[in-house]
PDB file of N, CA and C in Angstrom:
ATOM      1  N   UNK A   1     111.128  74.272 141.264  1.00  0.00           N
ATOM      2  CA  UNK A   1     112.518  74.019 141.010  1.00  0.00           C
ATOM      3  C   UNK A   1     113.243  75.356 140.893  1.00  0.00           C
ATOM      4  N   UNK A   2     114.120  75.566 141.789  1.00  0.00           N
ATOM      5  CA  UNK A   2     114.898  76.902 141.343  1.00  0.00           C
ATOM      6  C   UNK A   2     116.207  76.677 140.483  1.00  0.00           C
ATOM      7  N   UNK A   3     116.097  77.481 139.840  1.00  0.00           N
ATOM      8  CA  UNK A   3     117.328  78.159 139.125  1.00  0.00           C
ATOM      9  C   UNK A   3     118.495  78.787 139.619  1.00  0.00           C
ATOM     10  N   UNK A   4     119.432  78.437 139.149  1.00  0.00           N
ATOM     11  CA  UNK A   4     121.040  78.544 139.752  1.00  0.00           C
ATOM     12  C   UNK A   4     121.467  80.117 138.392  1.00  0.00           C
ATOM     13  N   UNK A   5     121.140  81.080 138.293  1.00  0.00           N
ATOM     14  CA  UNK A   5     121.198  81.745 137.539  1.00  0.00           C
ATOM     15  C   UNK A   5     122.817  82.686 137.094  1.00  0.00           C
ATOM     16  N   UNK A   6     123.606  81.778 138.268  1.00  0.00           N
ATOM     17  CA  UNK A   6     125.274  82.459 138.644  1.00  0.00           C
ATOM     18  C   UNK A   6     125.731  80.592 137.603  1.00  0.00           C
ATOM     19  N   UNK A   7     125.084  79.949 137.366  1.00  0.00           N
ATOM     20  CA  UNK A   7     126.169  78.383 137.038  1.00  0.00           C
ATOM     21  C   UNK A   7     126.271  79.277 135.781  1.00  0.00           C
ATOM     22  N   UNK A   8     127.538  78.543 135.101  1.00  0.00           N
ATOM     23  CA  UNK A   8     127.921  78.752 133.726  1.00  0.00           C
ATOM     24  C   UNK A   8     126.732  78.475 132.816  1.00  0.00           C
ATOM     25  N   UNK A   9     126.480  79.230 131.478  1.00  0.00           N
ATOM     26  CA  UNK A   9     125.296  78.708 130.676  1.00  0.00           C
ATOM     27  C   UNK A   9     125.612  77.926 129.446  1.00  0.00           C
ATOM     28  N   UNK A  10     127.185  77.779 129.134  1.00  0.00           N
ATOM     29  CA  UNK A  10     127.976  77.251 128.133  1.00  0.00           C
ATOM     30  C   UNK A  10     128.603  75.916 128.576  1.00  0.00           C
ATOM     31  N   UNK A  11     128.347  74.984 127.940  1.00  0.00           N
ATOM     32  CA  UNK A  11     128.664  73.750 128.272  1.00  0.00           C
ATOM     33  C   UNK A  11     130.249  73.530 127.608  1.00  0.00           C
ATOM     34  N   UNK A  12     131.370  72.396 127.850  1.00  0.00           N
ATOM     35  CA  UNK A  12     132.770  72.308 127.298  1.00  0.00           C
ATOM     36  C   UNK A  12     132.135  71.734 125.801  1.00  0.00           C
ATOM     37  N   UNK A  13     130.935  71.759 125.259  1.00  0.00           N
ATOM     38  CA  UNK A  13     130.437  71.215 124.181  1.00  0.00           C
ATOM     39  C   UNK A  13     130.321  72.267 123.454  1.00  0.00           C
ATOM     40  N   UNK A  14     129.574  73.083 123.757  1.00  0.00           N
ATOM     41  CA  UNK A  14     129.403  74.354 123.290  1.00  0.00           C
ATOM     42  C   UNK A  14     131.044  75.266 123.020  1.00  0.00           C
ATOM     43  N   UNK A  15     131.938  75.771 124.112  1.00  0.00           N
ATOM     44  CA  UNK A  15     132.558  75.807 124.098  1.00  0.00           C
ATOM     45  C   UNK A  15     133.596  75.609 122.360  1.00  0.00           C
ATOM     46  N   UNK A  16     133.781  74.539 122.430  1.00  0.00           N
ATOM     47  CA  UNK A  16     134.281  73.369 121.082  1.00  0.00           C
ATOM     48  C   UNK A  16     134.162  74.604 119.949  1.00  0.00           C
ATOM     49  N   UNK A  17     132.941  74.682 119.603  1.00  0.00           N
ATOM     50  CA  UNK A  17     132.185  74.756 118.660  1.00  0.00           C
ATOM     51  C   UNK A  17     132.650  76.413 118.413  1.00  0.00           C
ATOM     52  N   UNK A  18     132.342  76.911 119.376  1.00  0.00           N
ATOM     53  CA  UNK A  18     132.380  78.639 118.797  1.00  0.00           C
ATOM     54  C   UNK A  18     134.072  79.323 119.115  1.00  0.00           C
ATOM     55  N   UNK A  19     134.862  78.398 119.296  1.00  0.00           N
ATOM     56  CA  UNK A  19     136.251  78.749 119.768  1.00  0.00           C
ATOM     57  C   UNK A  19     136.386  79.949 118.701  1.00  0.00           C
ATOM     58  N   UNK A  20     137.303  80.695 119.170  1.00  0.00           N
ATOM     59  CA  UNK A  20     138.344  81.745 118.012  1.00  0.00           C
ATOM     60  C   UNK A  20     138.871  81.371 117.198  1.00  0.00           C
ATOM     61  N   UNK A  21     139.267  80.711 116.858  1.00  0.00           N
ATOM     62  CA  UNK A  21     140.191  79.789 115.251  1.00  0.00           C
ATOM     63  C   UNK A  21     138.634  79.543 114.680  1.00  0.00           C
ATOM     64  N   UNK A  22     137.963  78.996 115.070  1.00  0.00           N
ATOM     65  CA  UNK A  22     136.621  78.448 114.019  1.00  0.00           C
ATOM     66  C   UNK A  22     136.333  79.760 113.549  1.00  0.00           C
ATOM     67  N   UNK A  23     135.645  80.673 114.387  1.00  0.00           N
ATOM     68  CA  UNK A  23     135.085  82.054 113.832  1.00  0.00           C
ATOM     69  C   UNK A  23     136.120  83.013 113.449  1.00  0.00           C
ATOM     70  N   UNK A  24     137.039  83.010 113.478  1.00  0.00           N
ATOM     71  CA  UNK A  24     138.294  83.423 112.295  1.00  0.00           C
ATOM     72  C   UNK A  24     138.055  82.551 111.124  1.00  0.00           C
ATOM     73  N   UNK A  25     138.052  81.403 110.847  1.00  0.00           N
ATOM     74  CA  UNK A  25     137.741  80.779 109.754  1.00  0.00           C
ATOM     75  C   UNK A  25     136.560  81.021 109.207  1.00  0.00           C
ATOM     76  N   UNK A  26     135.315  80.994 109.872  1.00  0.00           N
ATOM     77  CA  UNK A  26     134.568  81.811 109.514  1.00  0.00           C
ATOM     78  C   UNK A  26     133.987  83.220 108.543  1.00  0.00           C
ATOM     79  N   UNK A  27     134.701  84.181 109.148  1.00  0.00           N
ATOM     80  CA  UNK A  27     134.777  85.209 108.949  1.00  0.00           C
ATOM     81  C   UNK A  27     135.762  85.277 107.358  1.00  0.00           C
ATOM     82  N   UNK A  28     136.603  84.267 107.225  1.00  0.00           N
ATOM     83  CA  UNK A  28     137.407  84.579 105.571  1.00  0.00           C
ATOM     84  C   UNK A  28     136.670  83.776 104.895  1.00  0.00           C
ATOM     85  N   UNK A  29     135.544  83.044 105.621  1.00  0.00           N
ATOM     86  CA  UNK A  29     135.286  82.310 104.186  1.00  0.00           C
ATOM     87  C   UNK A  29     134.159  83.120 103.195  1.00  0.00           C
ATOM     88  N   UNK A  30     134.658  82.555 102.146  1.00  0.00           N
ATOM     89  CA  UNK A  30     134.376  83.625 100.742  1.00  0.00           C
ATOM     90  C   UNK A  30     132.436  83.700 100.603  1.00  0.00           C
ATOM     91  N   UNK A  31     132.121  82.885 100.644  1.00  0.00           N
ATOM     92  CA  UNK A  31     130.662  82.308 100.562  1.00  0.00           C
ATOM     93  C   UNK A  31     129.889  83.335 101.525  1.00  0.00           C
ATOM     94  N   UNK A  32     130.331  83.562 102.694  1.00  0.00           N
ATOM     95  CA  UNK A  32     129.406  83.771 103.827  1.00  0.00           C
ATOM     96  C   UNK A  32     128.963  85.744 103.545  1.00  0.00           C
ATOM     97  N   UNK A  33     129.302  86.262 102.920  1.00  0.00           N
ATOM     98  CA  UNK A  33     128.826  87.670 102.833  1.00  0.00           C
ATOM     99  C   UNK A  33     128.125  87.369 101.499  1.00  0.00           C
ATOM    100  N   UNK A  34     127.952  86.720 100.899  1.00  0.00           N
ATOM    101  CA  UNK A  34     127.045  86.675  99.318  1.00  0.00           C
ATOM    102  C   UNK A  34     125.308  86.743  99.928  1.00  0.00           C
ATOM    103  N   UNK A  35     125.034  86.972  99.249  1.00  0.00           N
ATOM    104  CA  UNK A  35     123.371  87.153  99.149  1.00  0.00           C
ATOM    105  C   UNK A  35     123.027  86.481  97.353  1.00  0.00           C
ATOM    106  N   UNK A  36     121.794  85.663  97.892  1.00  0.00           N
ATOM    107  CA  UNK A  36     121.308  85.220  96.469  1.00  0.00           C
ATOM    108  C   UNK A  36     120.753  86.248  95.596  1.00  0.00           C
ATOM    109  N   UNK A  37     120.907  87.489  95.323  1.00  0.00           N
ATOM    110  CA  UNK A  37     120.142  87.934  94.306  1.00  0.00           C
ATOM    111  C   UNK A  37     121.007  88.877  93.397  1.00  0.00           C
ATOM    112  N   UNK A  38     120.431  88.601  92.122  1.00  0.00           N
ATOM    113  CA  UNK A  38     120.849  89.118  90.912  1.00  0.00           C
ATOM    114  C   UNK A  38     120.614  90.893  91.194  1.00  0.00           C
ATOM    115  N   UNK A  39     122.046  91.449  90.766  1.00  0.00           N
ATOM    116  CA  UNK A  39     121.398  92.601  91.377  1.00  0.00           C
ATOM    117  C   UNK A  39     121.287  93.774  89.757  1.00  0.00           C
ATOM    118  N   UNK A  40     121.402  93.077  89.021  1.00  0.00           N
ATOM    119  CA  UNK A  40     120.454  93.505  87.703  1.00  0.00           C
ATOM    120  C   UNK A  40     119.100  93.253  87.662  1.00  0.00           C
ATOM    121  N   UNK A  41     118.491  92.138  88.233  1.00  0.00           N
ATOM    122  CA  UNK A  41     117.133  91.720  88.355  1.00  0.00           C
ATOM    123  C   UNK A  41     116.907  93.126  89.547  1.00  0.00           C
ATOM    124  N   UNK A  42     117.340  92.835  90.340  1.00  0.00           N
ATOM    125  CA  UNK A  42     116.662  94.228  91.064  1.00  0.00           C
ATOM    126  C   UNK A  42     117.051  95.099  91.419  1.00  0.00           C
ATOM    127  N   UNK A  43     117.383  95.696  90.665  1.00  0.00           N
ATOM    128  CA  UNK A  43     117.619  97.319  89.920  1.00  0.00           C
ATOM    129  C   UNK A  43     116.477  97.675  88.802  1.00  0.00           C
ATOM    130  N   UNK A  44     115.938  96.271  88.401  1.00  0.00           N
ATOM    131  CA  UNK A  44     114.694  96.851  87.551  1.00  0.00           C
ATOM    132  C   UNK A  44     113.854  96.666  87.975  1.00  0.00           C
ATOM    133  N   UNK A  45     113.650  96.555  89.127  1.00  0.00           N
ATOM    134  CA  UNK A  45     112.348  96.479  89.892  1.00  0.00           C
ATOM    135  C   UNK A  45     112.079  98.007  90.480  1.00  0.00           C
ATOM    136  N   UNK A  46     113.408  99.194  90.711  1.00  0.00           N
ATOM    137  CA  UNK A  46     112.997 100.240  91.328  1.00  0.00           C
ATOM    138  C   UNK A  46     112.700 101.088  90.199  1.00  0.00           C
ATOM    139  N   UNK A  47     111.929 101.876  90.220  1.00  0.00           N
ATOM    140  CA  UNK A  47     111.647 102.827  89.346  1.00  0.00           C
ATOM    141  C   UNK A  47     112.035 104.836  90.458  1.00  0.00           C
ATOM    142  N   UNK A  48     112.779 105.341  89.230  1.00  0.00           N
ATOM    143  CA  UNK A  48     113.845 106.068  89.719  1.00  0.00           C
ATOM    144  C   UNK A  48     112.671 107.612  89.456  1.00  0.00           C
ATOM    145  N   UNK A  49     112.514 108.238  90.788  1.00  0.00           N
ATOM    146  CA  UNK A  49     112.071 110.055  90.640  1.00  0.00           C
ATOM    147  C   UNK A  49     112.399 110.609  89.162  1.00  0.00           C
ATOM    148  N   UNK A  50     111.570 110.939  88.633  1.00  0.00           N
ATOM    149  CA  UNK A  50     111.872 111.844  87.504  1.00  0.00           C
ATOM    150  C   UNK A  50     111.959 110.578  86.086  1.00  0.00           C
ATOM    151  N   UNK A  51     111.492 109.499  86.503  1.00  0.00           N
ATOM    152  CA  UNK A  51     111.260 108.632  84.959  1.00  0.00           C
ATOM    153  C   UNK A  51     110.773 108.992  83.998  1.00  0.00           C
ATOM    154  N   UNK A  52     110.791 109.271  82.468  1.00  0.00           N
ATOM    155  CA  UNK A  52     109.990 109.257  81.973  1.00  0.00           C
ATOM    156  C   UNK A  52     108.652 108.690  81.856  1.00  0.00           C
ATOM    157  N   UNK A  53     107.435 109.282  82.009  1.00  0.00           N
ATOM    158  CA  UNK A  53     106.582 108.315  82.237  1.00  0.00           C
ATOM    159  C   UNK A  53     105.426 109.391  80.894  1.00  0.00           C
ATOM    160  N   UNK A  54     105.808 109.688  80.225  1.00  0.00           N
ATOM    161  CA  UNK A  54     105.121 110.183  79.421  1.00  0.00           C
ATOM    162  C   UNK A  54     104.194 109.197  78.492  1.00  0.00           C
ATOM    163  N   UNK A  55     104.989 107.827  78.097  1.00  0.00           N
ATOM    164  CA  UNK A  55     104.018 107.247  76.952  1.00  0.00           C
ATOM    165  C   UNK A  55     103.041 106.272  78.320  1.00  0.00           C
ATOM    166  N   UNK A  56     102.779 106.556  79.771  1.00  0.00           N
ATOM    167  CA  UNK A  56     101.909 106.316  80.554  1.00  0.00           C
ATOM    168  C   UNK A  56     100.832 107.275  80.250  1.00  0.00           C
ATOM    169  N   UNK A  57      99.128 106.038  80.507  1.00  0.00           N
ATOM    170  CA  UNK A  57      98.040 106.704  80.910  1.00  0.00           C
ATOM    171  C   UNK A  57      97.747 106.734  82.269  1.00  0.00           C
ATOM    172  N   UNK A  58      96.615 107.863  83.098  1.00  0.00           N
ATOM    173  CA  UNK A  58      96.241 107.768  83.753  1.00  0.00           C
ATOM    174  C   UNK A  58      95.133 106.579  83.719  1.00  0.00           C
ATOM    175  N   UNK A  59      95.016 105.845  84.878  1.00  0.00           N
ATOM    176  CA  UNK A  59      94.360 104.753  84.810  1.00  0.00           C
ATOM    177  C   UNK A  59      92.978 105.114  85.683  1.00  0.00           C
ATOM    178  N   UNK A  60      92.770 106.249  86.283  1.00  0.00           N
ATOM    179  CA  UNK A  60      92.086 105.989  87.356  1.00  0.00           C
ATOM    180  C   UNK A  60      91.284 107.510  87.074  1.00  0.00           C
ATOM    181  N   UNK A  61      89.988 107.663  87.144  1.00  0.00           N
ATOM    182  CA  UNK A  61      89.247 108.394  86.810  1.00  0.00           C
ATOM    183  C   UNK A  61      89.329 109.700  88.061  1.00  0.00           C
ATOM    184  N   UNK A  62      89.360 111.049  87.589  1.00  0.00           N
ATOM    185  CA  UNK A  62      89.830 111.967  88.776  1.00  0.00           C
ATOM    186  C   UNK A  62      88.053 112.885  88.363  1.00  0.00           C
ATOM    187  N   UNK A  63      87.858 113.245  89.755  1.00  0.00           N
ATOM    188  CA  UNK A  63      86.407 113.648  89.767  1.00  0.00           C
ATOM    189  C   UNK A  63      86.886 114.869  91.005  1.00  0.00           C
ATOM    190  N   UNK A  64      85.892 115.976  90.413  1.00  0.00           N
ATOM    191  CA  UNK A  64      86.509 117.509  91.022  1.00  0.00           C
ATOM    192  C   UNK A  64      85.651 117.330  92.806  1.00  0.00           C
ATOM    193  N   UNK A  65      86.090 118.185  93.500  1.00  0.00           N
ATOM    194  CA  UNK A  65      85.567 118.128  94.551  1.00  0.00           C
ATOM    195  C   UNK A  65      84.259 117.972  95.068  1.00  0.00           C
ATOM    196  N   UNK A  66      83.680 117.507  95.552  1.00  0.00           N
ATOM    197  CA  UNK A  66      82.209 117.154  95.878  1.00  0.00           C
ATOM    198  C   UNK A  66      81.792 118.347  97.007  1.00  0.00           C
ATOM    199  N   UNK A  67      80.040 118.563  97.143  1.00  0.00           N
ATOM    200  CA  UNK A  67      79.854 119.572  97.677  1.00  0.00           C
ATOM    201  C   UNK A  67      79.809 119.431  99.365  1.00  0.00           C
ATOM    202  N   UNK A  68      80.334 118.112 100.014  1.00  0.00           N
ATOM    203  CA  UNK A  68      80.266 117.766 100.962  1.00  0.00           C
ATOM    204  C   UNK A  68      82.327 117.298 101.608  1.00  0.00           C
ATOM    205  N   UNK A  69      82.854 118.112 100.739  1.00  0.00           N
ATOM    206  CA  UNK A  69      84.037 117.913 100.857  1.00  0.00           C
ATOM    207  C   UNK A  69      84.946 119.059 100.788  1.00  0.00           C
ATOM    208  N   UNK A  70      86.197 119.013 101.800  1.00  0.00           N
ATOM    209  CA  UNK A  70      87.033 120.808 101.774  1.00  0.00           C
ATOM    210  C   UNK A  70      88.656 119.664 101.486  1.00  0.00           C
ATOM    211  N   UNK A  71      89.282 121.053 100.902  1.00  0.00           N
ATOM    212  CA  UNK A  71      90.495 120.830 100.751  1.00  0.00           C
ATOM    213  C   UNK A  71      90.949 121.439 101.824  1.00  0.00           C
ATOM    214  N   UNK A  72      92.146 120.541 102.949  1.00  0.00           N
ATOM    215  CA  UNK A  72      92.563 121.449 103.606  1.00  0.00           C
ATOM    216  C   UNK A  72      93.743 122.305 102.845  1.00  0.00           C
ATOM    217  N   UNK A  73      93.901 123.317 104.329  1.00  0.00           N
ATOM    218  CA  UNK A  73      94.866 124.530 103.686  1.00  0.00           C
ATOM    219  C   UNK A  73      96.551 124.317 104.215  1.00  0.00           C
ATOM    220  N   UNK A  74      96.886 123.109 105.081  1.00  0.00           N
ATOM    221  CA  UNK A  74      97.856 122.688 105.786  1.00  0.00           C
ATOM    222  C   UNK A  74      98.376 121.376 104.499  1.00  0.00           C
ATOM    223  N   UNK A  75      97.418 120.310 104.489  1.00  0.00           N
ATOM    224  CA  UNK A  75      98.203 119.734 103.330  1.00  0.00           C
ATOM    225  C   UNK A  75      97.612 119.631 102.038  1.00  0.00           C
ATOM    226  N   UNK A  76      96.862 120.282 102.069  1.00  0.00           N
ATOM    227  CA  UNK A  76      96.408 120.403 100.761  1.00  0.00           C
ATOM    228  C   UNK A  76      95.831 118.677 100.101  1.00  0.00           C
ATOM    229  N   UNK A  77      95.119 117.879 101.038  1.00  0.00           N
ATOM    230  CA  UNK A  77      94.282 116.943 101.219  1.00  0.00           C
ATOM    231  C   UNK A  77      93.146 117.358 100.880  1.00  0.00           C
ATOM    232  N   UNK A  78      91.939 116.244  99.799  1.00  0.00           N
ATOM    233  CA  UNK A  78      90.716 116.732  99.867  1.00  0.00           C
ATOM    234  C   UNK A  78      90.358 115.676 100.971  1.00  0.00           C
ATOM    235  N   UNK A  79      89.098 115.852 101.807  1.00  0.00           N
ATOM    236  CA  UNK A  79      88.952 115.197 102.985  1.00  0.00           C
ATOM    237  C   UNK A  79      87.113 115.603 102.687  1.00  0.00           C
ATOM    238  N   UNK A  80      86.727 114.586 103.404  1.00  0.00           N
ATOM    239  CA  UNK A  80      84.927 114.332 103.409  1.00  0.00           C
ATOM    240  C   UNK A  80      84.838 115.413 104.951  1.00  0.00           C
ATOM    241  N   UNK A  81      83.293 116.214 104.902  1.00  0.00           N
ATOM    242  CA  UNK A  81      83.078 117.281 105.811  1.00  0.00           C
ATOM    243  C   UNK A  81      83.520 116.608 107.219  1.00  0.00           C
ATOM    244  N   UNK A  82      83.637 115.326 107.391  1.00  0.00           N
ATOM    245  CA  UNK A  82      83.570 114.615 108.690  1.00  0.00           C
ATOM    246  C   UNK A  82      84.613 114.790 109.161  1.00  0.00           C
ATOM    247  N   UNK A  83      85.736 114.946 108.378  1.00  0.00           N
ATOM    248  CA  UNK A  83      87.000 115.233 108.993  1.00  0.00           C
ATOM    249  C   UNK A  83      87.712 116.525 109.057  1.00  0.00           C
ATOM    250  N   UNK A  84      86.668 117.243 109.007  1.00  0.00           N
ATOM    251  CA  UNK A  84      87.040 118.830 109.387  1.00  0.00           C
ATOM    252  C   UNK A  84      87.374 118.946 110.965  1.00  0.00           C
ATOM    253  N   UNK A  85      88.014 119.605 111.760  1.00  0.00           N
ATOM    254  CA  UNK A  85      88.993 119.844 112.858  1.00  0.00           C
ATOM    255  C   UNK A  85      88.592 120.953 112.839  1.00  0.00           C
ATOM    256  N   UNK A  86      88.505 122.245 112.225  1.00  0.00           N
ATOM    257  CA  UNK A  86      88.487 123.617 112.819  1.00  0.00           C
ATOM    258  C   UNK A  86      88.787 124.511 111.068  1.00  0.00           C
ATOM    259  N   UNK A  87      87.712 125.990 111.389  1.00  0.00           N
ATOM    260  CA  UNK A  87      87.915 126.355 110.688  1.00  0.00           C
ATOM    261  C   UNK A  87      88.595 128.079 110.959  1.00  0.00           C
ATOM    262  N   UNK A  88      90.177 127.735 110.505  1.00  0.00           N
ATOM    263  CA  UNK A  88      91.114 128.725 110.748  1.00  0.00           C
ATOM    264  C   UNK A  88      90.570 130.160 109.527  1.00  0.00           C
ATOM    265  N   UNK A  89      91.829 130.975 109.896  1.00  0.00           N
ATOM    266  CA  UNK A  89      91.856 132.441 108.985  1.00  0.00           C
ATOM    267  C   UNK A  89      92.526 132.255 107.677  1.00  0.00           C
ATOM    268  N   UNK A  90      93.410 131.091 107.714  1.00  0.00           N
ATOM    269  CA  UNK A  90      93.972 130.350 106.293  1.00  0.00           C
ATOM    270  C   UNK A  90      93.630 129.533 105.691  1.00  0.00           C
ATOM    271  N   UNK A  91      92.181 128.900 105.946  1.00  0.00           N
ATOM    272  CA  UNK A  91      91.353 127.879 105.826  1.00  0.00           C
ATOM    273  C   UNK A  91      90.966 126.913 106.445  1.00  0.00           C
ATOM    274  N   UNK A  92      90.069 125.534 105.787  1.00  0.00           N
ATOM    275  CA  UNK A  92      90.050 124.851 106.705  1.00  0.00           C
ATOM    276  C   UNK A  92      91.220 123.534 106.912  1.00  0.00           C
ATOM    277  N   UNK A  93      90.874 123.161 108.201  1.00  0.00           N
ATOM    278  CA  UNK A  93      92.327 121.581 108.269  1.00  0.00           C
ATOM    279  C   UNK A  93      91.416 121.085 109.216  1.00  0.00           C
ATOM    280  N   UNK A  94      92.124 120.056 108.191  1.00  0.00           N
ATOM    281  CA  UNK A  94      91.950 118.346 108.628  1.00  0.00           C
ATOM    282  C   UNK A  94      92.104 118.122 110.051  1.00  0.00           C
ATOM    283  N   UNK A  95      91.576 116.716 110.878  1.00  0.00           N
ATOM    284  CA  UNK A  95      91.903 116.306 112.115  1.00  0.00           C
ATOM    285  C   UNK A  95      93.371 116.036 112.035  1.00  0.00           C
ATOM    286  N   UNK A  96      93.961 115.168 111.101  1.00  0.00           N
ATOM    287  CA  UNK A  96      94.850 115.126 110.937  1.00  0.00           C
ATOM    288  C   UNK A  96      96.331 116.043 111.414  1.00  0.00           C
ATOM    289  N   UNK A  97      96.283 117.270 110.556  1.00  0.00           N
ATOM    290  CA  UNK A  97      96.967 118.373 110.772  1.00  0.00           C
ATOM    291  C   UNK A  97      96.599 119.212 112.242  1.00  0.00           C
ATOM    292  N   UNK A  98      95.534 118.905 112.461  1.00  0.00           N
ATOM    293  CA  UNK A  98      95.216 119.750 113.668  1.00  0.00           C
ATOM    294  C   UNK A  98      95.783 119.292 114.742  1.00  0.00           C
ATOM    295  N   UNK A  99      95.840 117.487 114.605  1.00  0.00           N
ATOM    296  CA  UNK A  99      96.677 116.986 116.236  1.00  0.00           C
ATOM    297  C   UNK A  99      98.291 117.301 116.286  1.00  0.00           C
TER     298      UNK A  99
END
């Protein structure tokens, strides 16, 4: 079956419906730019750079470098020997930094 891809794709039904007076009416009605959310509820959901976070613990146990592991010298990543890339005159880096 071929397709007539030049016929109109808007029917006098369609038409009706999206005229200029409707979507002018549209456009003032008061309702249609609202969004459902409380925007005190989320404002306390972001937590802002520089919070106090002093009466916080660390939760997560920090263990010094292992003897099978380099810090690179590009981001300052600790990384397992496997992902060593090359060892420069400023240290070593990551695959990462190297591509």
């Amino acid at each position: 079956m071929a397709t007539d891809y030049d016929a109109p794709r808007k029917t006098d039904d369609d038409s009706a419906e999206d005229s200029i007076e409707e979507l002018k009416s549209r456009r003032h009605d008061k309702n249609s730019g609202k969004v459902d959310e409380d925007e005190v509820e989320a404002a306390e959901a972001f937590e802002l750079p520089g919070a106090d976070l002093s009466h916080e613990e660390l939760a997560v146990q920090v263990l010094p470098r292992q003897s099978d592991e380099f810090t690179c010298s590009s981001c300052f990543l600790v990384h397992h020997r496997s992902q060593l890339a090359e060892q420069r005159k400023s240290g070593p880096i990551c695959r990462d930094c190297a591509a």
